[in-house]
N, C-alpha and C. Protein backbone atom coordinates (compact mmCIF):
# COMPACT_ATOMS: atom_id res chain seq x y z
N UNK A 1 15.07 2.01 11.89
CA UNK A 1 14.97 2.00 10.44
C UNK A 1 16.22 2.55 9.80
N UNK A 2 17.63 2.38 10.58
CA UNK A 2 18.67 3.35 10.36
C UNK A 2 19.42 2.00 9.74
N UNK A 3 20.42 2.13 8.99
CA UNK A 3 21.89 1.36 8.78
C UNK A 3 21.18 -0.27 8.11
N UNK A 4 21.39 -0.99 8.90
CA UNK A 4 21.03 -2.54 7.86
C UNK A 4 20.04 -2.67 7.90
N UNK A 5 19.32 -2.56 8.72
CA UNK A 5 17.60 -2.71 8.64
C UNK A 5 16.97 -2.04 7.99
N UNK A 6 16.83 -0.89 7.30
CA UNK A 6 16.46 -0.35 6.19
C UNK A 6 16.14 -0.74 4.93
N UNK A 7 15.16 -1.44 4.54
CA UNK A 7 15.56 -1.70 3.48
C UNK A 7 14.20 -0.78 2.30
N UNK A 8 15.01 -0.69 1.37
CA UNK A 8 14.37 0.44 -0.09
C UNK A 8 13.79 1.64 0.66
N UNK A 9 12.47 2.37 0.00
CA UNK A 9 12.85 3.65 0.41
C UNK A 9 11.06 3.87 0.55
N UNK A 10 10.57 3.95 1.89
CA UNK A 10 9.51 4.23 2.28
C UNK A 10 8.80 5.80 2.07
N UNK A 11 7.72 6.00 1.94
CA UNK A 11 7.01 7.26 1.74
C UNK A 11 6.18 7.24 2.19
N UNK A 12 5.14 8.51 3.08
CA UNK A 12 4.20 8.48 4.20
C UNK A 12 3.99 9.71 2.95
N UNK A 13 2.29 9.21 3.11
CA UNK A 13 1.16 10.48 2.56
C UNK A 13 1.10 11.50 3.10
N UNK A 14 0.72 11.13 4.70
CA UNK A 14 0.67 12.23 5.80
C UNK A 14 2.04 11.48 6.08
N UNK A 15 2.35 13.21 7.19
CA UNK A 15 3.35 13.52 7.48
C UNK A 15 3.49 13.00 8.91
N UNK A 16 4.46 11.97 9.22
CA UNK A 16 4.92 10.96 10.01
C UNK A 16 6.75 11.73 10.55
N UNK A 17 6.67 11.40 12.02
CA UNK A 17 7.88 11.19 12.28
C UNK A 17 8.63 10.32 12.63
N UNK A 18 10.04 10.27 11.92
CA UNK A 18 10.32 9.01 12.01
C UNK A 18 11.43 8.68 13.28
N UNK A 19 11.52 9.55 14.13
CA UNK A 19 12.25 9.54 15.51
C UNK A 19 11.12 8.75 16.26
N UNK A 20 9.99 8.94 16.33
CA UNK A 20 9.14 8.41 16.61
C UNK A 20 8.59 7.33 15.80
N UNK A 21 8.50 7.14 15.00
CA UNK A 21 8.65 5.60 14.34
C UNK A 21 9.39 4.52 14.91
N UNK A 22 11.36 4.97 14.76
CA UNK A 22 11.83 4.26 16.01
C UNK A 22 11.62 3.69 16.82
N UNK A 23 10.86 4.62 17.75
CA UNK A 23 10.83 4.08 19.35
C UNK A 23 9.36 3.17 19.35
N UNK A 24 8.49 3.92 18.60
CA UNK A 24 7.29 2.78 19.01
C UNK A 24 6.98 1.64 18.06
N UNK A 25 8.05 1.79 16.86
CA UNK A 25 7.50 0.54 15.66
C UNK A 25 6.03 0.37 15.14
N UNK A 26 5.18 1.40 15.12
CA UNK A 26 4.30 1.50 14.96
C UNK A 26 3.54 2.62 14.31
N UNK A 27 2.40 2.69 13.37
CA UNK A 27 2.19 4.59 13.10
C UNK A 27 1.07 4.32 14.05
N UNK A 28 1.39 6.29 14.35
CA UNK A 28 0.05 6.48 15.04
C UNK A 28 0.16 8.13 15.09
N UNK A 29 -1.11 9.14 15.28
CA UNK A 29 -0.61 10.45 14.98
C UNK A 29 0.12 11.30 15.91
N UNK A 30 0.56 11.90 16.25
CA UNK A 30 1.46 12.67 16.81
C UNK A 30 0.99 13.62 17.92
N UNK A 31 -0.30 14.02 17.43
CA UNK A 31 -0.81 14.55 17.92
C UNK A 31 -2.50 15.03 17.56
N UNK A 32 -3.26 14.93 18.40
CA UNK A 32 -5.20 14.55 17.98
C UNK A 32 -5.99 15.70 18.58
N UNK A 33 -6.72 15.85 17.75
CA UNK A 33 -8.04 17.04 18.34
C UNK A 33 -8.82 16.36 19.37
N UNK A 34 -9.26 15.36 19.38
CA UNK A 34 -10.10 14.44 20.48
C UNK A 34 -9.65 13.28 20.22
N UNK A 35 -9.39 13.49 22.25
CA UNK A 35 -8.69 11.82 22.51
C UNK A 35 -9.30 10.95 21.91
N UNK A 36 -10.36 10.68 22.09
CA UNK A 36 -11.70 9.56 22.07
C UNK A 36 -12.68 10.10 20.93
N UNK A 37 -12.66 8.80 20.00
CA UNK A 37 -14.32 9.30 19.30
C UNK A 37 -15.18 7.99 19.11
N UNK A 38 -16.22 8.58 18.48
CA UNK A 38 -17.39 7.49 18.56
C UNK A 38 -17.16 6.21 17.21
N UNK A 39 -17.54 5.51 17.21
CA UNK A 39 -17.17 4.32 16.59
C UNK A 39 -17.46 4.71 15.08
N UNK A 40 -18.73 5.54 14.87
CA UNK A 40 -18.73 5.36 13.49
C UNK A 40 -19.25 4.65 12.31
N UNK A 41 -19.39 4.82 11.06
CA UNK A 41 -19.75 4.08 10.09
C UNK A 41 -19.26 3.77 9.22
N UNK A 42 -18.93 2.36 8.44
CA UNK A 42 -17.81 2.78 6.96
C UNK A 42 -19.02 2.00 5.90
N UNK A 43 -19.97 2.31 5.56
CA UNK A 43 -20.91 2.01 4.94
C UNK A 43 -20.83 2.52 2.95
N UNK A 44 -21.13 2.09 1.96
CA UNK A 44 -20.48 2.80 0.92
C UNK A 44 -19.46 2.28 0.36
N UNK A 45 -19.46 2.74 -0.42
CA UNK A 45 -17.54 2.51 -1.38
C UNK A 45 -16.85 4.19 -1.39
N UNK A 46 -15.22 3.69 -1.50
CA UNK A 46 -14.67 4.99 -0.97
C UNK A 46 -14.92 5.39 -2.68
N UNK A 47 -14.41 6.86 -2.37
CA UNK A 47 -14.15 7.93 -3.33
C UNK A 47 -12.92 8.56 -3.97
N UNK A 48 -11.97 8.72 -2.59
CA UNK A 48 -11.17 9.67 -2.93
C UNK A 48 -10.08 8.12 -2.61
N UNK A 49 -8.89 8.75 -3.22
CA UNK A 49 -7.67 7.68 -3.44
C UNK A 49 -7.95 6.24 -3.74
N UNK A 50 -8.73 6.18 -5.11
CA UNK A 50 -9.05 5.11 -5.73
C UNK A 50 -8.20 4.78 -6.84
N UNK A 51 -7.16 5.65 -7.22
CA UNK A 51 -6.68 5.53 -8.57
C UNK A 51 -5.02 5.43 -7.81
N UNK A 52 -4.42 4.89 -8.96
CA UNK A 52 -3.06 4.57 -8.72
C UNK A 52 -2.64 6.05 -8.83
N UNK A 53 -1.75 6.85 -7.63
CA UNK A 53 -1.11 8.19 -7.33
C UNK A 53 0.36 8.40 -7.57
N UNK A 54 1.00 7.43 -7.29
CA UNK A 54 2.15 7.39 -7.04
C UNK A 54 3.62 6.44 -7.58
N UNK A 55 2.99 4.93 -7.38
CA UNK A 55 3.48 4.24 -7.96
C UNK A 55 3.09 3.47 -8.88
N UNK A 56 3.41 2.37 -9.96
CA UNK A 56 3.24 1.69 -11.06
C UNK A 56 1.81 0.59 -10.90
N UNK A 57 2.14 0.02 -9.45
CA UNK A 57 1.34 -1.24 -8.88
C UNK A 57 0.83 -0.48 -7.51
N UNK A 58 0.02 -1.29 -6.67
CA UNK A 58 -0.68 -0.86 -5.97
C UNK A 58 -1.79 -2.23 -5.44
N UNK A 59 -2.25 -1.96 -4.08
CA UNK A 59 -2.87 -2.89 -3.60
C UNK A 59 -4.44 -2.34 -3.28
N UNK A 60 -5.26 -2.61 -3.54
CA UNK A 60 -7.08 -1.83 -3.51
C UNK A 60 -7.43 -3.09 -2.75
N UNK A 61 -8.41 -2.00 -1.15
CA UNK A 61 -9.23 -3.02 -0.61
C UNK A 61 -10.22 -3.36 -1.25
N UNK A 62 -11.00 -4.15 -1.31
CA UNK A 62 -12.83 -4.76 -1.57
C UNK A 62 -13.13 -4.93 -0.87
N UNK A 63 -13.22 -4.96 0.48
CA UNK A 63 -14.40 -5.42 1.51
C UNK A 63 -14.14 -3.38 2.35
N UNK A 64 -14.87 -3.54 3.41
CA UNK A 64 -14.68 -2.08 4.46
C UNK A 64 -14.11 -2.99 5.82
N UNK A 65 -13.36 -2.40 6.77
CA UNK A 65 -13.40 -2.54 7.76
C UNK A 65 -12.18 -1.86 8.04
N UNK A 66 -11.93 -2.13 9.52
CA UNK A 66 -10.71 -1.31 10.11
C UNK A 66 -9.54 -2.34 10.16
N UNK A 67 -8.47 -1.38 9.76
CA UNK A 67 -7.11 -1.98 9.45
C UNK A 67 -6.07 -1.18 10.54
N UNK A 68 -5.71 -2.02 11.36
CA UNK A 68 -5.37 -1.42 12.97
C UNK A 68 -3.72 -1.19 12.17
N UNK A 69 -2.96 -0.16 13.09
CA UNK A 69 -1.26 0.06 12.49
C UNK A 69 -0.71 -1.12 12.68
N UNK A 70 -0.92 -2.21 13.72
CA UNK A 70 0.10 -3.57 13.62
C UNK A 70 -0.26 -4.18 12.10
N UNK A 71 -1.13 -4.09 11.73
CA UNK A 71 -1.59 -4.61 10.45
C UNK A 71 -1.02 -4.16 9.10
N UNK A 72 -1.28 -2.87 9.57
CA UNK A 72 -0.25 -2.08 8.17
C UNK A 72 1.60 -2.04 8.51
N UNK A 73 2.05 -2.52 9.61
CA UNK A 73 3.43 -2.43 9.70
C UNK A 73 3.63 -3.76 9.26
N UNK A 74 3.14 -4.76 9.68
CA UNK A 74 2.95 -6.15 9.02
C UNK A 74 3.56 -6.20 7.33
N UNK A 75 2.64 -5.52 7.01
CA UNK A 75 2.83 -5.67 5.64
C UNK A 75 3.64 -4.50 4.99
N UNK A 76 3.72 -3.65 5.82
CA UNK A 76 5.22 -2.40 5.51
C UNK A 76 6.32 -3.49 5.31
N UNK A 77 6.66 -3.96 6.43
CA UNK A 77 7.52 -5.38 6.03
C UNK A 77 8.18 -5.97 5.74
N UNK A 78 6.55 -7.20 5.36
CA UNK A 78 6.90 -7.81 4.36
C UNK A 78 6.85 -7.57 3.16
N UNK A 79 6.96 -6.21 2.75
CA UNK A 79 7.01 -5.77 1.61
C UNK A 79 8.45 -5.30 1.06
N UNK A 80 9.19 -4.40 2.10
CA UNK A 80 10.04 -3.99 2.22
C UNK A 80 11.47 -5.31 2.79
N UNK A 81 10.80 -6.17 3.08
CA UNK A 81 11.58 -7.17 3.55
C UNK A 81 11.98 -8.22 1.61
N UNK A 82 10.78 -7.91 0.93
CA UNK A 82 10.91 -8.62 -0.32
C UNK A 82 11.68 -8.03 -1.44
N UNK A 83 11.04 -6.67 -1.15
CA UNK A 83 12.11 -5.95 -2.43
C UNK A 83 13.29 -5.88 -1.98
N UNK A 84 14.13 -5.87 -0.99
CA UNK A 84 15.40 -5.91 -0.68
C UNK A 84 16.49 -4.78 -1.44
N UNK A 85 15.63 -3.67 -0.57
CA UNK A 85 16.19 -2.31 -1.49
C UNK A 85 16.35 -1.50 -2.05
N UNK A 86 14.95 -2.23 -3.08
CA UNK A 86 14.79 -1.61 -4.52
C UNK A 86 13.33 -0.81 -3.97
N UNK A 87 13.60 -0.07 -5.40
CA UNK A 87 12.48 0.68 -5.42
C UNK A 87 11.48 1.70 -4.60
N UNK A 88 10.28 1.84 -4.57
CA UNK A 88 9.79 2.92 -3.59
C UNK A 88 8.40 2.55 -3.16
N UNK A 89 7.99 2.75 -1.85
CA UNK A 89 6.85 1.65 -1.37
C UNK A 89 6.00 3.30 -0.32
N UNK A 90 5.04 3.29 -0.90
CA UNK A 90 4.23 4.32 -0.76
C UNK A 90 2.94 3.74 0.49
N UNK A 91 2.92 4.24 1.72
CA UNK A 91 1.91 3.62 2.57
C UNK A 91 0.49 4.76 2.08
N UNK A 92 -0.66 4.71 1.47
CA UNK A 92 -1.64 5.62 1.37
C UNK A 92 -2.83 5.72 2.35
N UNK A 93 -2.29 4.85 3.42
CA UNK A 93 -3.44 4.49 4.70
C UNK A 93 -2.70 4.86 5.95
N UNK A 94 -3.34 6.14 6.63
CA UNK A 94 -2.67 6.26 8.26
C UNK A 94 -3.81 6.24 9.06
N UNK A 95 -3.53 5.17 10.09
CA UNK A 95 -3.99 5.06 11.21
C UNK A 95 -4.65 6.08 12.11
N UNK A 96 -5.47 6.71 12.36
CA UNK A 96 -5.61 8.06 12.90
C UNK A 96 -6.96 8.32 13.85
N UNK A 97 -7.59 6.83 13.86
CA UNK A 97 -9.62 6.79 14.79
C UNK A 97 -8.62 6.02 15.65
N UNK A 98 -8.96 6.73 16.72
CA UNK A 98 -8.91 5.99 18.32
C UNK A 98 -9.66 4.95 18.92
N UNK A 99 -9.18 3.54 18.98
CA UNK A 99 -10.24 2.60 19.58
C UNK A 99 -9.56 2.34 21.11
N UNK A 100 -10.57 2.47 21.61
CA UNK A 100 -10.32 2.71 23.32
C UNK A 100 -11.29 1.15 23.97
N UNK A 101 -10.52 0.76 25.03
CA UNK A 101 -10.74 -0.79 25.52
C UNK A 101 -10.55 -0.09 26.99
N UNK A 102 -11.33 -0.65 27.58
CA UNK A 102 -11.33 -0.85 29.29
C UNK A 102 -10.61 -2.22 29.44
N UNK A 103 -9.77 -2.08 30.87
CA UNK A 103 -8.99 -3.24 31.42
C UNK A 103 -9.86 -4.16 31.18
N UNK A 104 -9.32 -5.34 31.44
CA UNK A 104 -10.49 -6.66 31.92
C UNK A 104 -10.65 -7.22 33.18
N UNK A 105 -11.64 -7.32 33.73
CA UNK A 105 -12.37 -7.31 34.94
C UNK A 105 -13.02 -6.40 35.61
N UNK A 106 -13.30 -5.32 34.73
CA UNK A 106 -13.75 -4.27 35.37
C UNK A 106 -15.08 -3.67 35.28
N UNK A 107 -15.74 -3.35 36.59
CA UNK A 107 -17.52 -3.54 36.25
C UNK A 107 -17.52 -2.40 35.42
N UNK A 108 -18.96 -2.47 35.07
CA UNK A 108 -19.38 -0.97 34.47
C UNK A 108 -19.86 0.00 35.09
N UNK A 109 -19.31 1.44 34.33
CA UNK A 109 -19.66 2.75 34.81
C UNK A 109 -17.99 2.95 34.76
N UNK A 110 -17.77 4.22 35.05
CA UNK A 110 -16.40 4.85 35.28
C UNK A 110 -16.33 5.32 34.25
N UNK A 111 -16.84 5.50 32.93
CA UNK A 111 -16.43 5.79 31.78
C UNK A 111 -15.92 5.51 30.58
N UNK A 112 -15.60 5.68 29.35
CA UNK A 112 -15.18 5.55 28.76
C UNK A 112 -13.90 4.72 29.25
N UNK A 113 -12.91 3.71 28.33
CA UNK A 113 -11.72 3.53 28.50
C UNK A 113 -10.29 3.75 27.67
N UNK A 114 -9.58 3.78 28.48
CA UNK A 114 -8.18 4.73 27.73
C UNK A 114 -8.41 4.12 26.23
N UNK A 115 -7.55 4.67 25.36
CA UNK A 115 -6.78 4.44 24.09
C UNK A 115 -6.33 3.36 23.96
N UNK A 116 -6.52 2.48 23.34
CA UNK A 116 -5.96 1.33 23.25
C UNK A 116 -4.66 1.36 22.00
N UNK A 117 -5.51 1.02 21.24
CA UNK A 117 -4.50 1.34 19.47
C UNK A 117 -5.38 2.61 18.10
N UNK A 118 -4.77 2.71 17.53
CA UNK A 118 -4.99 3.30 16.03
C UNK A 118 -5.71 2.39 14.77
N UNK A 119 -6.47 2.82 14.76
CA UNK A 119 -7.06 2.14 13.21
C UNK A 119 -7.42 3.15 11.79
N UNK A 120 -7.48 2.34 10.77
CA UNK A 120 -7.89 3.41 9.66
C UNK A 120 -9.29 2.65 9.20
N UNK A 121 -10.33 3.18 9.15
CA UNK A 121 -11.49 2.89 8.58
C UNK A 121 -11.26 2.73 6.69
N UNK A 122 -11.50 1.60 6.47
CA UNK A 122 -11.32 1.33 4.77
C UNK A 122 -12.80 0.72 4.48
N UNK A 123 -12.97 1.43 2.92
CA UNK A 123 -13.96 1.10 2.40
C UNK A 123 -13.64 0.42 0.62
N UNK A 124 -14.61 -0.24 0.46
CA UNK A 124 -13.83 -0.75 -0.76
C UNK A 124 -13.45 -0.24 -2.33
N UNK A 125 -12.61 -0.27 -2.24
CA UNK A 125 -11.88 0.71 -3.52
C UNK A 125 -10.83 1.85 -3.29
N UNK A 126 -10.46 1.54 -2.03
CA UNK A 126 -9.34 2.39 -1.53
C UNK A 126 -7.74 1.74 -1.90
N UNK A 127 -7.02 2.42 -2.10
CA UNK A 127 -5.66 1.90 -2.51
C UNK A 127 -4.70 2.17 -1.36
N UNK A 128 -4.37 0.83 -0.33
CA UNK A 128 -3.91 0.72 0.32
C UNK A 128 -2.17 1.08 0.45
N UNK A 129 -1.50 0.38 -0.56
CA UNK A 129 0.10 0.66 -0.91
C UNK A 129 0.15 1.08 -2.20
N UNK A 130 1.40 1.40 -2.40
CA UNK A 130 1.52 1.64 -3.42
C UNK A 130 3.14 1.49 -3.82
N UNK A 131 3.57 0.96 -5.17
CA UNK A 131 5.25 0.31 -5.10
C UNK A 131 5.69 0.67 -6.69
N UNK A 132 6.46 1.03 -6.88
CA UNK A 132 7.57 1.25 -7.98
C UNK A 132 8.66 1.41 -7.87
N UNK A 133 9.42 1.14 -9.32
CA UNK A 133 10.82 1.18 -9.23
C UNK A 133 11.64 -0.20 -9.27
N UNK A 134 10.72 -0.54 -9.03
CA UNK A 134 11.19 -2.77 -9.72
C UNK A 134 10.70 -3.38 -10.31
N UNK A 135 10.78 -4.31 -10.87
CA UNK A 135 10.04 -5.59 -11.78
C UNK A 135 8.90 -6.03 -11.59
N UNK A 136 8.11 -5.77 -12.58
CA UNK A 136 6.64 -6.49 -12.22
C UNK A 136 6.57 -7.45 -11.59
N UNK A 137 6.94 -8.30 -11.59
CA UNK A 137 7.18 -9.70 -10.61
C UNK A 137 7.38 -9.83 -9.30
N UNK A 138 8.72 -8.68 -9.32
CA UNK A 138 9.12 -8.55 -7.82
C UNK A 138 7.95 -7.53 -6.93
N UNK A 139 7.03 -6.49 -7.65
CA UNK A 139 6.30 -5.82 -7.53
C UNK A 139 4.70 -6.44 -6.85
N UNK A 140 4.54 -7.17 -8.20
CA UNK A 140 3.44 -8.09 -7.75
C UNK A 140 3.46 -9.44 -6.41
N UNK A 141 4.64 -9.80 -6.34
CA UNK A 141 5.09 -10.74 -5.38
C UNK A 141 4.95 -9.60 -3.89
N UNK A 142 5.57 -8.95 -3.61
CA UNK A 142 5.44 -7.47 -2.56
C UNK A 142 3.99 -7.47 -2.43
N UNK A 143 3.24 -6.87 -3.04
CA UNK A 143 1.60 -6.58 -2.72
C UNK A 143 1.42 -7.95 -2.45
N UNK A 144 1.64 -9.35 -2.56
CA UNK A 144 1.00 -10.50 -2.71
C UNK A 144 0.92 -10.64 -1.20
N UNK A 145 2.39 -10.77 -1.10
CA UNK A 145 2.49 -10.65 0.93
C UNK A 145 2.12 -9.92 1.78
N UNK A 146 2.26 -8.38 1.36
CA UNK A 146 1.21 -7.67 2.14
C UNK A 146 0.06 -7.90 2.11
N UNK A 147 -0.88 -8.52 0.85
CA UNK A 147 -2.19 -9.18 1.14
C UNK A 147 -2.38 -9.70 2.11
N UNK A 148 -1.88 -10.71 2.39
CA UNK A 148 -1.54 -11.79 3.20
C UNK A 148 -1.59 -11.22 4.63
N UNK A 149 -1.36 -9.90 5.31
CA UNK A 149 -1.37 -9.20 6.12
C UNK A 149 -2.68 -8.56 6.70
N UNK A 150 -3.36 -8.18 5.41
CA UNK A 150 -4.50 -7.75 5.64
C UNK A 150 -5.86 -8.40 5.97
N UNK A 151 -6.81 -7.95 6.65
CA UNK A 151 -8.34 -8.37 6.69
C UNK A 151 -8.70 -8.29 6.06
N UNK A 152 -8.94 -7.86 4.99
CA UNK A 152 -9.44 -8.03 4.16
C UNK A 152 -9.38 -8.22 2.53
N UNK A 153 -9.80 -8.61 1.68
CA UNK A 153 -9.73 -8.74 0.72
C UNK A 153 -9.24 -8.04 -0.52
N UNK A 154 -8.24 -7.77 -0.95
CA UNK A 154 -7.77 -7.11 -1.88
C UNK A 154 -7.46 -7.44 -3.28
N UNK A 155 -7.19 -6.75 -4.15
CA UNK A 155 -6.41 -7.08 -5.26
C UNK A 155 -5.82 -6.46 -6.17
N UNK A 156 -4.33 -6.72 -6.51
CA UNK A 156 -3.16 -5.81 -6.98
C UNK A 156 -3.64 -5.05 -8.44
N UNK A 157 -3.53 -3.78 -8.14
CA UNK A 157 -4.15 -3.17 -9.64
C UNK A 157 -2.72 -2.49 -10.14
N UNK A 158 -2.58 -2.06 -11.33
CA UNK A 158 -1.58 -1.82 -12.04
C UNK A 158 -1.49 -0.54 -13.01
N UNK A 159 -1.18 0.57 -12.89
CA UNK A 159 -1.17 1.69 -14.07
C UNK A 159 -1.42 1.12 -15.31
């Protein structure tokens, strides 16, 4: 993310390193209280980080489900790939529930299986990105493509 590939100026809610960003191209946390947890419920509409925080525009899920980190780098992006520079692109979703997969072919019993990837549980009314510092147009065009990234259903809300 150093020299030409950089482009405009990214911001992490939680606190991310970006030496480690580097190497794996991916978020994921750094470090976890328990390897493994149980799957869970995202039942409800969210609560907290429903309102625009940070920047002008902004992208809000409507449906719930899990939004794995290839998904949100996807649209890190092509977001950052559109503004070309400008402005400031706020991620408000980190990856941080462990979904764990067993090899394939393998009978059952033995346990649980390793870590696979990172997901963030979303419920609807959560504000996924967030972008300022450019033209409504160029703004709204940015969230349009990161839509485009996501599972689910969204739509660009505006201060």
């Amino acid at each position: 993310m150093r020299g030409a590939q950089f482009c405009g100026e990214i911001l992490f809610t939680k606190q991310v390193s970006l030496q480690n960003f580097d190497k794996i191209g991916m978020l994921q946390p750094k470090k976890v209280k328990h390897r493994k947890w149980q799957k869970g419920r995202t039942k409800g509409v969210e609560h907290r980080s429903v309102n625009l925080a940070f920047g002008s525009y902004g992208l809000k899920g409507l449906e719930s489900r899990w939004i794995t980190a290839r998904q949100i780098e996807a649209a890190r992006r092509a977001m950052t790939r559109y503004v070309e520079r400008g402005g400031k692109i706020w991620i408000r979703i980190f990856p941080d529930k462990p979904i764990t997969k067993k090899p394939p072919e393998v009978t059952l019993g033995g346990g649980k299986g390793a870590v696979d990837h990172y997901v963030v549980p979303v419920r609807p009314g959560k504000i996924l990105f967030e972008i300022d510092g450019v033209s409504p147009d160029i703004a709204e065009e940015a969230l349009r493509l990161a839509a485009h990234k996501m599972p689910i259903k969204t739509k660009i809300v505006r201060k």
